[in-house]
N, C-alpha and C. Protein backbone atom coordinates (compact mmCIF):
# COMPACT_ATOMS: atom_id res chain seq x y z
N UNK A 1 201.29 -29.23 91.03
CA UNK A 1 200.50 -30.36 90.57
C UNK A 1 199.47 -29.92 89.53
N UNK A 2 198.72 -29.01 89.84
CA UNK A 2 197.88 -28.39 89.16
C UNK A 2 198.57 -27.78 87.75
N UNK A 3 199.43 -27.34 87.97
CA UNK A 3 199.98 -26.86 86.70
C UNK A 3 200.28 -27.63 85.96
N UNK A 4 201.64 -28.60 86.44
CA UNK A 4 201.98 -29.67 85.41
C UNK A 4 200.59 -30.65 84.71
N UNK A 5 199.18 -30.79 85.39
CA UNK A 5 198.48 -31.35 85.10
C UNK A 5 197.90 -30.64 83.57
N UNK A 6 198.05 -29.09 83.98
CA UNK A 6 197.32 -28.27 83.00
C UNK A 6 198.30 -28.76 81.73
N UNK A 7 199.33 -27.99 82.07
CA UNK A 7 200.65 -28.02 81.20
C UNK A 7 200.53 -29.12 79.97
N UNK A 8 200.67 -30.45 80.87
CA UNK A 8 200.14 -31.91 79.85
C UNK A 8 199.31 -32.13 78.99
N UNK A 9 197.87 -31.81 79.58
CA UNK A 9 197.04 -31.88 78.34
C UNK A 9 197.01 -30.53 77.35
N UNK A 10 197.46 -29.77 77.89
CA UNK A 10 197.47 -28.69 76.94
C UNK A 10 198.68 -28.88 75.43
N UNK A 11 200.01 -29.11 75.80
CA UNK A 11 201.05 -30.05 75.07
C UNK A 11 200.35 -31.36 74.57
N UNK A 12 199.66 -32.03 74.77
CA UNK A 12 199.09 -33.17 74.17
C UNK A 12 198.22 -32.49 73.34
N UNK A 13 197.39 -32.07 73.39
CA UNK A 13 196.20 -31.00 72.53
C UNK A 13 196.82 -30.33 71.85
N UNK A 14 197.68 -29.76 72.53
CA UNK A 14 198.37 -28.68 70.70
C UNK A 14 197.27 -27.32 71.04
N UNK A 15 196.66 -27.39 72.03
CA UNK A 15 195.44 -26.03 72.29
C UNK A 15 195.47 -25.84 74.11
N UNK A 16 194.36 -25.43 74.11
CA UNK A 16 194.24 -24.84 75.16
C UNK A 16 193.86 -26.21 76.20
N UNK A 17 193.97 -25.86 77.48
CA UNK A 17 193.73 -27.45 78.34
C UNK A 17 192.26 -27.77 78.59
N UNK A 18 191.79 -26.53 78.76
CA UNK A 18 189.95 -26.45 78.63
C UNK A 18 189.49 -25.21 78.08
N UNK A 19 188.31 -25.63 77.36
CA UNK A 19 187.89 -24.61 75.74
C UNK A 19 188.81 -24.31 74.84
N UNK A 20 189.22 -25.70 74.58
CA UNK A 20 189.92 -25.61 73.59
C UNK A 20 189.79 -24.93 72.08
N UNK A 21 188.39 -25.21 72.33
CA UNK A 21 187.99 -24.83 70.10
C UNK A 21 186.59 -23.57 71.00
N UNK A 22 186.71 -22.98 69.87
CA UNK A 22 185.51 -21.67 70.16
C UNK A 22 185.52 -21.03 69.03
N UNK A 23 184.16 -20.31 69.25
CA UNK A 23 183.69 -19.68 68.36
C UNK A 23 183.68 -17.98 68.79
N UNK A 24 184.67 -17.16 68.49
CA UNK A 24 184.69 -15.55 68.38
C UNK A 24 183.83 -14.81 67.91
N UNK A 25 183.30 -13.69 68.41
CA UNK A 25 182.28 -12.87 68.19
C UNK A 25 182.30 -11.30 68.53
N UNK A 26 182.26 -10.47 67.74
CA UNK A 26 182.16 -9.39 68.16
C UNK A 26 180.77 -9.25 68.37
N UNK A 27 180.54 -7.91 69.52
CA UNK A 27 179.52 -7.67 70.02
C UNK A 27 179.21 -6.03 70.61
N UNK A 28 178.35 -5.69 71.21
CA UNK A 28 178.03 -4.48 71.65
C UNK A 28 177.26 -4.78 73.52
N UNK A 29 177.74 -4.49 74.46
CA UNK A 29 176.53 -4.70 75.61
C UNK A 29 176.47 -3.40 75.91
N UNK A 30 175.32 -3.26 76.16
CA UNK A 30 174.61 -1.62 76.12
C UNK A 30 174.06 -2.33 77.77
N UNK A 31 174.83 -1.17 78.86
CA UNK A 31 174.78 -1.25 80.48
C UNK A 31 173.47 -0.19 80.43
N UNK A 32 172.55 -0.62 81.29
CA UNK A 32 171.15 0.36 81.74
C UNK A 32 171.90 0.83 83.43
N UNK A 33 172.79 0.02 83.82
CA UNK A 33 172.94 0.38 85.09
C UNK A 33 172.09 0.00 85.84
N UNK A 34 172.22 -0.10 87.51
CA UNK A 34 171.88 -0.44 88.48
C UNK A 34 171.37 0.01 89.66
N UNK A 35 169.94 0.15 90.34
CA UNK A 35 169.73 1.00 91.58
C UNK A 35 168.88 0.27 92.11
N UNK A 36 169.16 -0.24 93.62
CA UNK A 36 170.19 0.66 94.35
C UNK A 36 171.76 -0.31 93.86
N UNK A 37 172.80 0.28 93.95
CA UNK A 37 174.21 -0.10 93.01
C UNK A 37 174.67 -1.14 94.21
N UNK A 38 175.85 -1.86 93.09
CA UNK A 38 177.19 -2.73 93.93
C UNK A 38 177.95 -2.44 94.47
N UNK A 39 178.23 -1.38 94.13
CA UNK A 39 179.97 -0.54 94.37
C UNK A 39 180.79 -0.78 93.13
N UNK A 40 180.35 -1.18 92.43
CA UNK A 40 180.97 -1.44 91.10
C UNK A 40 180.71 -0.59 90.27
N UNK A 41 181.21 0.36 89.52
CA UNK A 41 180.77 1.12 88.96
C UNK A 41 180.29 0.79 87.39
N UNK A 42 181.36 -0.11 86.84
CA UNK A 42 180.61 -0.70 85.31
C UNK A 42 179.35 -1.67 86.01
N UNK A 43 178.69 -2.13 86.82
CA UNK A 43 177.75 -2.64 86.90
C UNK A 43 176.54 -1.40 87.01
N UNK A 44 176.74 -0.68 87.61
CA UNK A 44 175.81 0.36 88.48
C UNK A 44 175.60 1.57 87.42
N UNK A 45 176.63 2.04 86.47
CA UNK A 45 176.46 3.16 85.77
C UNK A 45 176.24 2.72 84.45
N UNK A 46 175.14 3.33 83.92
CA UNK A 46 174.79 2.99 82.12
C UNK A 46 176.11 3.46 81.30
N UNK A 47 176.07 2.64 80.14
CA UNK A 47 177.29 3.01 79.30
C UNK A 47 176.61 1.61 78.29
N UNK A 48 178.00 1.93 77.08
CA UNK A 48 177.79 0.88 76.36
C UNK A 48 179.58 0.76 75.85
N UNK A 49 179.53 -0.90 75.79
CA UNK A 49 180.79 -0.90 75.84
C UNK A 49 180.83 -1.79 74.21
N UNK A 50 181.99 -1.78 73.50
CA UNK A 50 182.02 -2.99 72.41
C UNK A 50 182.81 -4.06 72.93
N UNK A 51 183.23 -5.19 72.76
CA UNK A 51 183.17 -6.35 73.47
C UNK A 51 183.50 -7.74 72.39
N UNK A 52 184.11 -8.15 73.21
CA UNK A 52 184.26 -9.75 72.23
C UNK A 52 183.73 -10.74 72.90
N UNK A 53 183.39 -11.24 72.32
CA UNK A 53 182.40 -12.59 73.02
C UNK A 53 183.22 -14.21 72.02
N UNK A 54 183.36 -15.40 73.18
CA UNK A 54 183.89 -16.22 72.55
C UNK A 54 183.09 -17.78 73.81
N UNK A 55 182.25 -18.19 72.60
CA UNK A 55 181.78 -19.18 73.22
C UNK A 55 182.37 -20.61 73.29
N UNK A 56 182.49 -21.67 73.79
CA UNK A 56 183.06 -22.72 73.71
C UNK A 56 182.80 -23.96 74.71
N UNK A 57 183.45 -25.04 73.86
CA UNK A 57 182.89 -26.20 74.54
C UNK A 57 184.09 -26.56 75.81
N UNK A 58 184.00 -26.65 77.11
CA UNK A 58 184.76 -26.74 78.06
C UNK A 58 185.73 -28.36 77.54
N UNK A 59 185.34 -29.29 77.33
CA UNK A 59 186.11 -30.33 77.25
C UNK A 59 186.68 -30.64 76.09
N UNK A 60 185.66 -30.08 75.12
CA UNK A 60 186.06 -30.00 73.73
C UNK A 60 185.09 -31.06 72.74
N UNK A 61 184.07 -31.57 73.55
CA UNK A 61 183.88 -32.95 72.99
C UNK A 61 182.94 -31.88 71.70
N UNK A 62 182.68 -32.81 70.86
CA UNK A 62 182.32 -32.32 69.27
C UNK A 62 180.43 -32.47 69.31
N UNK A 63 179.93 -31.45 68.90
CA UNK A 63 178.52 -31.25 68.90
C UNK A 63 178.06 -32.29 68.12
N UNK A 64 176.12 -32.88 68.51
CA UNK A 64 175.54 -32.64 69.30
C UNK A 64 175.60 -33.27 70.69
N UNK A 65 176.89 -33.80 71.09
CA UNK A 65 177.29 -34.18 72.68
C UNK A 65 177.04 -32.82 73.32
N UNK A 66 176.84 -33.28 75.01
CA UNK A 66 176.38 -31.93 75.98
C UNK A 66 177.91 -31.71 76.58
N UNK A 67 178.34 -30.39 76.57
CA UNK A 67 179.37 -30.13 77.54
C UNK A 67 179.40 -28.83 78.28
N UNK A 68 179.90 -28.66 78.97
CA UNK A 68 180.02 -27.90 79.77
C UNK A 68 180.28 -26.34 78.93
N UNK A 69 179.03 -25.51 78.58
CA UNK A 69 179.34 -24.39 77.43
C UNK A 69 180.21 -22.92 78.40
N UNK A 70 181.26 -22.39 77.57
CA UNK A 70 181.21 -21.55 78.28
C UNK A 70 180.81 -20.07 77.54
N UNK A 71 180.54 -19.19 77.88
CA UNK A 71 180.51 -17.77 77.35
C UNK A 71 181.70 -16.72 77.76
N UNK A 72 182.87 -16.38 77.51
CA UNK A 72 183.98 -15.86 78.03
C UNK A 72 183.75 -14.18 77.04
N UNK A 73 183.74 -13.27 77.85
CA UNK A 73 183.18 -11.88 77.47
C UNK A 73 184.24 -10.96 77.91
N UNK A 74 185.40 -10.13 76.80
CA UNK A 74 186.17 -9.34 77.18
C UNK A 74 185.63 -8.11 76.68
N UNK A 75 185.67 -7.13 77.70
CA UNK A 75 185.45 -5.89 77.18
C UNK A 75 186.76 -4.69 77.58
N UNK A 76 186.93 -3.72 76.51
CA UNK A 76 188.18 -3.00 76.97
C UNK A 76 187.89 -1.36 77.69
N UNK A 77 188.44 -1.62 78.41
CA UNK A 77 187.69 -0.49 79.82
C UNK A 77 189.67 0.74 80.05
N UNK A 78 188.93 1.36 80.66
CA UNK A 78 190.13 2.84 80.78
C UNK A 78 191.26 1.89 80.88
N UNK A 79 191.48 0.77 81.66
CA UNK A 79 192.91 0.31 82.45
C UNK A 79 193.18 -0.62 81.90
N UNK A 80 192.55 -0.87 80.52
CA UNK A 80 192.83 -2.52 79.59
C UNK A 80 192.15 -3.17 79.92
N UNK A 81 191.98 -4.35 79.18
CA UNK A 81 190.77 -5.45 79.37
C UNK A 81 190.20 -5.78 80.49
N UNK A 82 188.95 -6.41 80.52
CA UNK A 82 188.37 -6.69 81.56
C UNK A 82 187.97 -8.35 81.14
N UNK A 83 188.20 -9.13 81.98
CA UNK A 83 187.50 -10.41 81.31
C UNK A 83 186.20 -10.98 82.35
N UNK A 84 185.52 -11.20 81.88
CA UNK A 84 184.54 -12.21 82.99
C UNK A 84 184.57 -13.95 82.11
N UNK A 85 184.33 -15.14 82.91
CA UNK A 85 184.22 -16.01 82.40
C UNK A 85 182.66 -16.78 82.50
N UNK A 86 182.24 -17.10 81.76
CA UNK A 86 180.82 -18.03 82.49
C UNK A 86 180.39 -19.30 82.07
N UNK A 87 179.99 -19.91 82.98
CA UNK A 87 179.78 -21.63 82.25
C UNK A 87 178.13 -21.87 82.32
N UNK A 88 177.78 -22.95 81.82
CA UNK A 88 176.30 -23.31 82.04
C UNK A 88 176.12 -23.94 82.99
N UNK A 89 175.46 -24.39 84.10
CA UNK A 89 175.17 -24.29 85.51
C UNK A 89 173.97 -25.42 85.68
N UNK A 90 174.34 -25.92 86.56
CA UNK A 90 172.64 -26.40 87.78
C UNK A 90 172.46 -25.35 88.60
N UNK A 91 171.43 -24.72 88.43
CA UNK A 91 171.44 -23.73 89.83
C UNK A 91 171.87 -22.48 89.65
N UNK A 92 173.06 -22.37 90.56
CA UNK A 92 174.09 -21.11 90.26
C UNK A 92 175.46 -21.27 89.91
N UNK A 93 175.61 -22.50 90.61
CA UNK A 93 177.01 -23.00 91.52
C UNK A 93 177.60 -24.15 90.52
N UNK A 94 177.04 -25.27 90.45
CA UNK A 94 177.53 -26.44 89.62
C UNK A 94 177.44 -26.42 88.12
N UNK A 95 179.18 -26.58 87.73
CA UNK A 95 178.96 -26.85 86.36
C UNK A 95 177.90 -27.75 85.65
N UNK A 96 177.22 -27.93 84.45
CA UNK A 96 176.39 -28.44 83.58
C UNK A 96 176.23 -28.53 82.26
N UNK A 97 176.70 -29.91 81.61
CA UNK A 97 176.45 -29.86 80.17
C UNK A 97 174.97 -29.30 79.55
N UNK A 98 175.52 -28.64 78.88
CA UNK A 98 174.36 -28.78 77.67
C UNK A 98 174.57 -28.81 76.47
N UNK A 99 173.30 -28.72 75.35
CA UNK A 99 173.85 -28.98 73.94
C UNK A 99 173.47 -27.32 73.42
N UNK A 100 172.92 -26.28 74.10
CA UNK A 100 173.09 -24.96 73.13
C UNK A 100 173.30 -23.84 74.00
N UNK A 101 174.14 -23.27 73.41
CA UNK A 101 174.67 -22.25 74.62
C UNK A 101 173.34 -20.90 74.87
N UNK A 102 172.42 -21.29 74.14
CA UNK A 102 170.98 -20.41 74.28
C UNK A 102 169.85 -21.07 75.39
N UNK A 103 170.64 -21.96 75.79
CA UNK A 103 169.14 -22.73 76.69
C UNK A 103 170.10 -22.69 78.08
N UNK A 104 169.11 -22.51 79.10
CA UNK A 104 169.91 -22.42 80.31
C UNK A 104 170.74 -20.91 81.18
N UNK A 105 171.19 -21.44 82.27
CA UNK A 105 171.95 -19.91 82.55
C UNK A 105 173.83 -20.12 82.58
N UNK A 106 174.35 -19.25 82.40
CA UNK A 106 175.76 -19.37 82.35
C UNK A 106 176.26 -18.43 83.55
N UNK A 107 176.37 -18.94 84.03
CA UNK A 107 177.17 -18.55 85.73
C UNK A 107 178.59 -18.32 86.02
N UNK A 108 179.07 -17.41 86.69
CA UNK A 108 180.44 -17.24 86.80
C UNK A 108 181.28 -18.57 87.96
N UNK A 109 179.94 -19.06 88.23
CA UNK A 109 179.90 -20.46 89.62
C UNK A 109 180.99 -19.95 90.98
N UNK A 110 181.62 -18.91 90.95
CA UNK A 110 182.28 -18.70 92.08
C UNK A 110 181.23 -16.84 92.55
N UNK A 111 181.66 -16.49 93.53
CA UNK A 111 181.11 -15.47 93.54
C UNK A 111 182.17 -14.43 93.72
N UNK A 112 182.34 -12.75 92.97
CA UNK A 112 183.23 -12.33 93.69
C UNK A 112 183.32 -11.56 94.27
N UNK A 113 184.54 -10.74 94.97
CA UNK A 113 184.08 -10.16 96.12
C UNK A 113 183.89 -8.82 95.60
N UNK A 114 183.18 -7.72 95.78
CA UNK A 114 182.43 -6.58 95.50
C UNK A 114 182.18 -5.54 96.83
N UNK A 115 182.18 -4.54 96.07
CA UNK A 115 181.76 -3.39 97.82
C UNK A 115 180.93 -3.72 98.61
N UNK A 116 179.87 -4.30 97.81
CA UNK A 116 178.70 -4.48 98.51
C UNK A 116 178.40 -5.59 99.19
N UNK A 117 179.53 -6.60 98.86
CA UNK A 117 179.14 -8.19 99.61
C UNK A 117 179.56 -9.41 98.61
N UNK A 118 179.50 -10.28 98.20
CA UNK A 118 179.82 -11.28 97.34
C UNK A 118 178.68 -11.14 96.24
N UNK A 119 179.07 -11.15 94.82
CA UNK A 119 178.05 -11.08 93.65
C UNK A 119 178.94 -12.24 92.50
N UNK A 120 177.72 -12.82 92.07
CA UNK A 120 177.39 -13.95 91.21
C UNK A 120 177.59 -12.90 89.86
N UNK A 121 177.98 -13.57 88.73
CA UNK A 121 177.37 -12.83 87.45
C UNK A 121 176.82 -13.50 86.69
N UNK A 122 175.72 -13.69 86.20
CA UNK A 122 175.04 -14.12 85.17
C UNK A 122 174.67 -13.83 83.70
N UNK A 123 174.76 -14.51 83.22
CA UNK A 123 173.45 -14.35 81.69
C UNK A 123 172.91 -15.33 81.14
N UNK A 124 171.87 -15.38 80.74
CA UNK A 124 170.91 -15.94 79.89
C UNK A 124 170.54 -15.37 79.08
N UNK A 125 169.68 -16.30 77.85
CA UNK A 125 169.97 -15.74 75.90
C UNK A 125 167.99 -15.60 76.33
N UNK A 126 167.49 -14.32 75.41
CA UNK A 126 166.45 -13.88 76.25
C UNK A 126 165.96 -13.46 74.51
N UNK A 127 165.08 -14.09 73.94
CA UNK A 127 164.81 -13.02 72.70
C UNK A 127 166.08 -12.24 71.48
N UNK A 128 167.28 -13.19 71.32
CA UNK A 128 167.68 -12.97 70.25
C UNK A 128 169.46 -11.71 71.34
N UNK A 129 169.11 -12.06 72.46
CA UNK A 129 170.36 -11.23 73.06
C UNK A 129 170.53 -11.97 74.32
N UNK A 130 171.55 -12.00 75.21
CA UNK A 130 171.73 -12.00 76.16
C UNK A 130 171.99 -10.84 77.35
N UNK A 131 170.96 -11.66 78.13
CA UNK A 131 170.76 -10.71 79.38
C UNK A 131 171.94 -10.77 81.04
N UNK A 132 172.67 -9.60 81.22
CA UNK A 132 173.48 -9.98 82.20
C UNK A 132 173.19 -9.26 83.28
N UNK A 133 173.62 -9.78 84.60
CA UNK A 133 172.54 -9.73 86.17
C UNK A 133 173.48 -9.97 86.75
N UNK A 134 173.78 -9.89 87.89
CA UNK A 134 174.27 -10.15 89.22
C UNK A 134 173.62 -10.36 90.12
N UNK A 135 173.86 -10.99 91.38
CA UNK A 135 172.93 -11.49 92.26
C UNK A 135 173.84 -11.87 93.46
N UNK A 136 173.56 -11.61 94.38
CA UNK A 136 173.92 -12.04 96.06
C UNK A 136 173.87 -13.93 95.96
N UNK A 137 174.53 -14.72 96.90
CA UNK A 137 174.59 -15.95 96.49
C UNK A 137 172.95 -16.46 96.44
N UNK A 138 172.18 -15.82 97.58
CA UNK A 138 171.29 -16.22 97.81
C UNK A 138 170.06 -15.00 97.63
N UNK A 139 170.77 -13.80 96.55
CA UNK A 139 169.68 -13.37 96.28
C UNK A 139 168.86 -13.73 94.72
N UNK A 140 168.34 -12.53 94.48
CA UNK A 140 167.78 -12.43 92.98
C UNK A 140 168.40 -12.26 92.00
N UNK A 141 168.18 -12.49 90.73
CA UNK A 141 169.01 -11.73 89.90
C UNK A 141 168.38 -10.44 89.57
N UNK A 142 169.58 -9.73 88.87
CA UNK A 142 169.25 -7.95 89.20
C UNK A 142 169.98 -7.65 87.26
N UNK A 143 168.91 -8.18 86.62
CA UNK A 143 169.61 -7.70 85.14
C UNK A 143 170.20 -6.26 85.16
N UNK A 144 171.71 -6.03 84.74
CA UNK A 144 172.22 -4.20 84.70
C UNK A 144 172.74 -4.16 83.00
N UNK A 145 172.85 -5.14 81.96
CA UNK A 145 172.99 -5.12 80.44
C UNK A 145 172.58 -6.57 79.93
N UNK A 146 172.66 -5.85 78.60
CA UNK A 146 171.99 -6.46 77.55
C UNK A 146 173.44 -7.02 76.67
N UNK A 147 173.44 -7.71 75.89
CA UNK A 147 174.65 -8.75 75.27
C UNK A 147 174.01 -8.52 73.88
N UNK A 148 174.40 -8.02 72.59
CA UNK A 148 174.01 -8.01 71.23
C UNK A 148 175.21 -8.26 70.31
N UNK A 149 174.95 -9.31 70.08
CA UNK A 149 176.39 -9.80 68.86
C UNK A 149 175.98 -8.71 67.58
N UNK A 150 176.68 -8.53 67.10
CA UNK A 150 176.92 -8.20 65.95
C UNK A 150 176.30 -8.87 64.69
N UNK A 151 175.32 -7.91 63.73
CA UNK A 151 174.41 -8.63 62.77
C UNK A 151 175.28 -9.25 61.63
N UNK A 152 175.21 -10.11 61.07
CA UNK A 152 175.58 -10.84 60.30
C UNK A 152 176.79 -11.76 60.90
N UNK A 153 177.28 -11.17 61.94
CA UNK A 153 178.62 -11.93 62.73
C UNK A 153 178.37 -13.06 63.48
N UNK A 154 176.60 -13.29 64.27
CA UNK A 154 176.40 -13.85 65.05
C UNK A 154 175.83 -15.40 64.93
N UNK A 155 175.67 -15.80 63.77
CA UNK A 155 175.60 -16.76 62.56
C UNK A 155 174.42 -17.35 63.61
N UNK A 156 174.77 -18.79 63.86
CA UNK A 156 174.11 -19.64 65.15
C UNK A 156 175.30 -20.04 65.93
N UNK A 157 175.32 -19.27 67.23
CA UNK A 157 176.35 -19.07 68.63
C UNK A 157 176.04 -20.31 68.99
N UNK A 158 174.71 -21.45 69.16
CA UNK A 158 174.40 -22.13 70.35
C UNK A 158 175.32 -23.56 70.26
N UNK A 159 175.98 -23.37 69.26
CA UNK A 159 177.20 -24.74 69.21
C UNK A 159 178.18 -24.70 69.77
N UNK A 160 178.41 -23.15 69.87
CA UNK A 160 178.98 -22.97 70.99
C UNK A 160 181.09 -23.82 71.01
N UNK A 161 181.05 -23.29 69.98
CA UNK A 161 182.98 -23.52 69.44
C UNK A 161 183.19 -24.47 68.06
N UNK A 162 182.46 -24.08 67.03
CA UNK A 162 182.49 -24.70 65.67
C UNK A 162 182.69 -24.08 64.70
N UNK A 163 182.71 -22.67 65.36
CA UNK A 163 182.90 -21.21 64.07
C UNK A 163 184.41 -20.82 63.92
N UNK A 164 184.39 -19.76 64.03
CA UNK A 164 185.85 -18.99 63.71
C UNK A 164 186.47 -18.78 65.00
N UNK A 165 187.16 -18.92 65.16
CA UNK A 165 188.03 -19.06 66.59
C UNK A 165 189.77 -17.98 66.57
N UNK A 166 189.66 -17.38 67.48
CA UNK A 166 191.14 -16.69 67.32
C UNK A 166 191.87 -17.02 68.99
N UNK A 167 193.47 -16.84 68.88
CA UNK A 167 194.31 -16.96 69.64
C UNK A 167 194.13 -16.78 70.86
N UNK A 168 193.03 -16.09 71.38
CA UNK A 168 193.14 -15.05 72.46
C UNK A 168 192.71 -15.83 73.98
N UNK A 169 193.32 -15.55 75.16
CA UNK A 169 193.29 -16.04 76.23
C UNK A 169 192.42 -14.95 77.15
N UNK A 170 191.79 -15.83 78.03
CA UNK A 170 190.04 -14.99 78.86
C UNK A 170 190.92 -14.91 80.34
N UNK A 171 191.35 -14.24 81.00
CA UNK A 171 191.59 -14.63 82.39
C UNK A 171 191.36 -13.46 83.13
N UNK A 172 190.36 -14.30 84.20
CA UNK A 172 189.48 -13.14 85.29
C UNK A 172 190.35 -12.71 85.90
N UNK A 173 191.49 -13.61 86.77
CA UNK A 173 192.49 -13.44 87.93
C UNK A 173 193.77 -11.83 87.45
N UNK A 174 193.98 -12.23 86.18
CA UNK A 174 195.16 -11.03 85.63
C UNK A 174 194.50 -9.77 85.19
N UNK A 175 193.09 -10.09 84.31
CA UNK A 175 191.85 -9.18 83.95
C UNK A 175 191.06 -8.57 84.72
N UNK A 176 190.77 -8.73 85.60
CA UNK A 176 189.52 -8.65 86.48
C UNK A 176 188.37 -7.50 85.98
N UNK A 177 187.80 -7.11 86.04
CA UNK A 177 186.69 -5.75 85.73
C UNK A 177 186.95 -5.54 87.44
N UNK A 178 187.61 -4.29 87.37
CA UNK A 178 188.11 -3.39 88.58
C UNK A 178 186.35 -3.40 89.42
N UNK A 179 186.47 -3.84 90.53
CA UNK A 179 185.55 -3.80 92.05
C UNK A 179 185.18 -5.51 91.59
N UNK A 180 185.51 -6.01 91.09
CA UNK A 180 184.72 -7.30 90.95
C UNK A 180 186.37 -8.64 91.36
N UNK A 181 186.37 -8.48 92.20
CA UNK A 181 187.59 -9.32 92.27
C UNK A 181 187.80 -10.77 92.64
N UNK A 182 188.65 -11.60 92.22
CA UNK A 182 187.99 -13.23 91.81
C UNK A 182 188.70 -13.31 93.82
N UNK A 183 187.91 -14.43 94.54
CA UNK A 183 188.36 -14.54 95.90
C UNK A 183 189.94 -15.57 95.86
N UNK A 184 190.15 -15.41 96.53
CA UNK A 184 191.98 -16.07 96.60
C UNK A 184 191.70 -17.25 96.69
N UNK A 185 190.78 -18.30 97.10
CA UNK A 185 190.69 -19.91 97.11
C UNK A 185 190.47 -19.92 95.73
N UNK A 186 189.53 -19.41 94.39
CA UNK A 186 189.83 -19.46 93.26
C UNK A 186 190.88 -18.93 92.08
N UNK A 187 191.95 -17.90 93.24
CA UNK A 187 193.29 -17.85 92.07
C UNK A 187 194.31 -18.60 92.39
N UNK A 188 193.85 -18.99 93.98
CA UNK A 188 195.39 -20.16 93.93
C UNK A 188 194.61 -21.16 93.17
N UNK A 189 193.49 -21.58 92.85
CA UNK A 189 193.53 -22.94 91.76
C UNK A 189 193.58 -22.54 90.27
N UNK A 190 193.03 -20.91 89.87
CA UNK A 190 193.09 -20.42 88.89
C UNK A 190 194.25 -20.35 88.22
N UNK A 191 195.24 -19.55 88.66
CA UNK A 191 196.38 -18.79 88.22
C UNK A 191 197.33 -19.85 87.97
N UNK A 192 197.68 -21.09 88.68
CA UNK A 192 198.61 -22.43 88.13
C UNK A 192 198.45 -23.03 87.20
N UNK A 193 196.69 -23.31 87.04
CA UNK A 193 196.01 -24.07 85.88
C UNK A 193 196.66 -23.06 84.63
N UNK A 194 196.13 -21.55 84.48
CA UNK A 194 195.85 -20.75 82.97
C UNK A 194 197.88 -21.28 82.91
N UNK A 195 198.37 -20.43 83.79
CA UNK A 195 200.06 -21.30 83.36
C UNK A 195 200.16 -22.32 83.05
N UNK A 196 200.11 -23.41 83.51
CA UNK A 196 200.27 -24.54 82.83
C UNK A 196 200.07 -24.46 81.64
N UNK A 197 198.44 -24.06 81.32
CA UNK A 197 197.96 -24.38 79.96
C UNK A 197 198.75 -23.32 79.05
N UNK A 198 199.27 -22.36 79.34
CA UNK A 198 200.15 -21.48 78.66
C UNK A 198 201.65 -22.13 78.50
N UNK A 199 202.05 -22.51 79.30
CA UNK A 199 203.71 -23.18 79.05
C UNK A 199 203.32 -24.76 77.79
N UNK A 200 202.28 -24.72 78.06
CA UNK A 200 201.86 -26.26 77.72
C UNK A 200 201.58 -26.10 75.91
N UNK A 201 201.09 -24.97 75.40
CA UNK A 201 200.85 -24.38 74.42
C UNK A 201 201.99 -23.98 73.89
N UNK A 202 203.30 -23.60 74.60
CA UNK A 202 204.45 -23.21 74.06
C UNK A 202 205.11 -24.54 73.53
C-alpha cells in the first residue's frame, strides 16, 4: 500500500514523492567529538569529514509558503556513504513547516538505536554554520560538530530547494552511519515508501 502510494505520486511528479526540488551543497563538518561518548564512534571521536548537504522542501510547495524543510547530510566514511535525514520540528518529535531552513531545529523525529540507548540527531543554523548534537529522547542536547558549507557555494540555503539540485537519493535505512541504526517500526514504513518513489521515477 505504502509503496504503490509512493510509486504514484512519484510517476505523476516526474520527481521524487517527497523533497522533490532541493538545493545541493557541498560542505565540510569538522567533529570535536564527544565525552562521556555514545558508542558511536563518528559521534564520539574528532575528525573532519567533507560532506554534501541538500536542503529541501518536503511537499514541494514553492517559497515564501511554510513546509516541512528538510536538511539531508551524506558524508562518505571507510564502508561508503553514510546518510542522516532531518526535518524541522515542534519539539523533537513532530514534523513542522517553516519558511527558512535557518530558523528552528531540524530533527531526525525518530530516535535511533545506539550503544548507549536511543539518540535523537539534531541541528540548528547557529552564527553562519550549523550545529549538530544528539540527545537521549528526554535528554539534552550534546553538540559533537559543526556544519560549514562551502564559501561561495552556500549562496542563501534558507529556501531551502530553489538552487541547484542533483540526482542523488538520501536513505538512512540502506546508508545508515554504522552504530546509529534506524529502529524496524521506521524501515518497515521507510524502505516501501524510498521504493515506490524509486520504481515511480523509473
Amino acid at each position: 500500500m505504502i509503496s504503490r502510494l509512493f510509486r504514484t505520486v512519484a510517476a505523476v511528479r516526474g520527481a521524487k514523492a517527497l523533497h522533490p526540488r532541493g538545493t545541493v551543497l557541498p560542505g565540510t563538518l569538522r567533529r570535536h567529538g564527544l565525552h562521556p561518548g555514545t558508542g558511536v564512534r563518528w559521534v564520539d571521536e574528532p575528525g573532519e569529514d567533507r560532506v554534501v548537504v541538500r536542503f529541501s522542501r518536503a511537499t514541494g510547495l514553492p517559497a515564501p509558503l511554510p513546509d516541512v524543510l528538510g536538511l539531508a547530510l551524506r558524508v562518505e566514511l571507510a564502508d561508503g556513504p553514510g546518510d542522516l535525514l532531518l526535518s524541522t520540528t515542534l519539539g523533537r518529535r513532530v514534523p513542522w513547516p517553516r519558511r527558512d531552513a535557518r530558523h528552528g531545529l531540524h530533527s531526525s523525529i525518530a530516535a535511533f538505536r545506539a550503544p548507549s540507548g536511543r539518540l535523537l540527531v539534531g541541528a540548528r543554523h547557529v552564527g553562519g554554520r550549523y550545529l549538530l548534537a544528539v540527545a537521549a529522547p528526554r535528554g539534552p542536547w550534546r553538540p559533537f560538530a559543526e556544519l560549514h558549507l562551502d564559501p561561495g557555494d552556500a549562496g542563501d540555503a534558507g529556501d531551502a530547494g530553489d538552487g541547484h539540485d542533483e540526482p542523488l537519493t538520501f536513505e538512512p535505512v540502506r546508508h545508515a552511519v554504522p552504530g546509529l541504526t534506524v529502529p524496524a517500526g521506521w524501515r518497515r514504513l521507510r524502505e516501501p515508501a524510498y521504493s515506490g518513489s524509486r520504481r515511480g521515477r523509473r
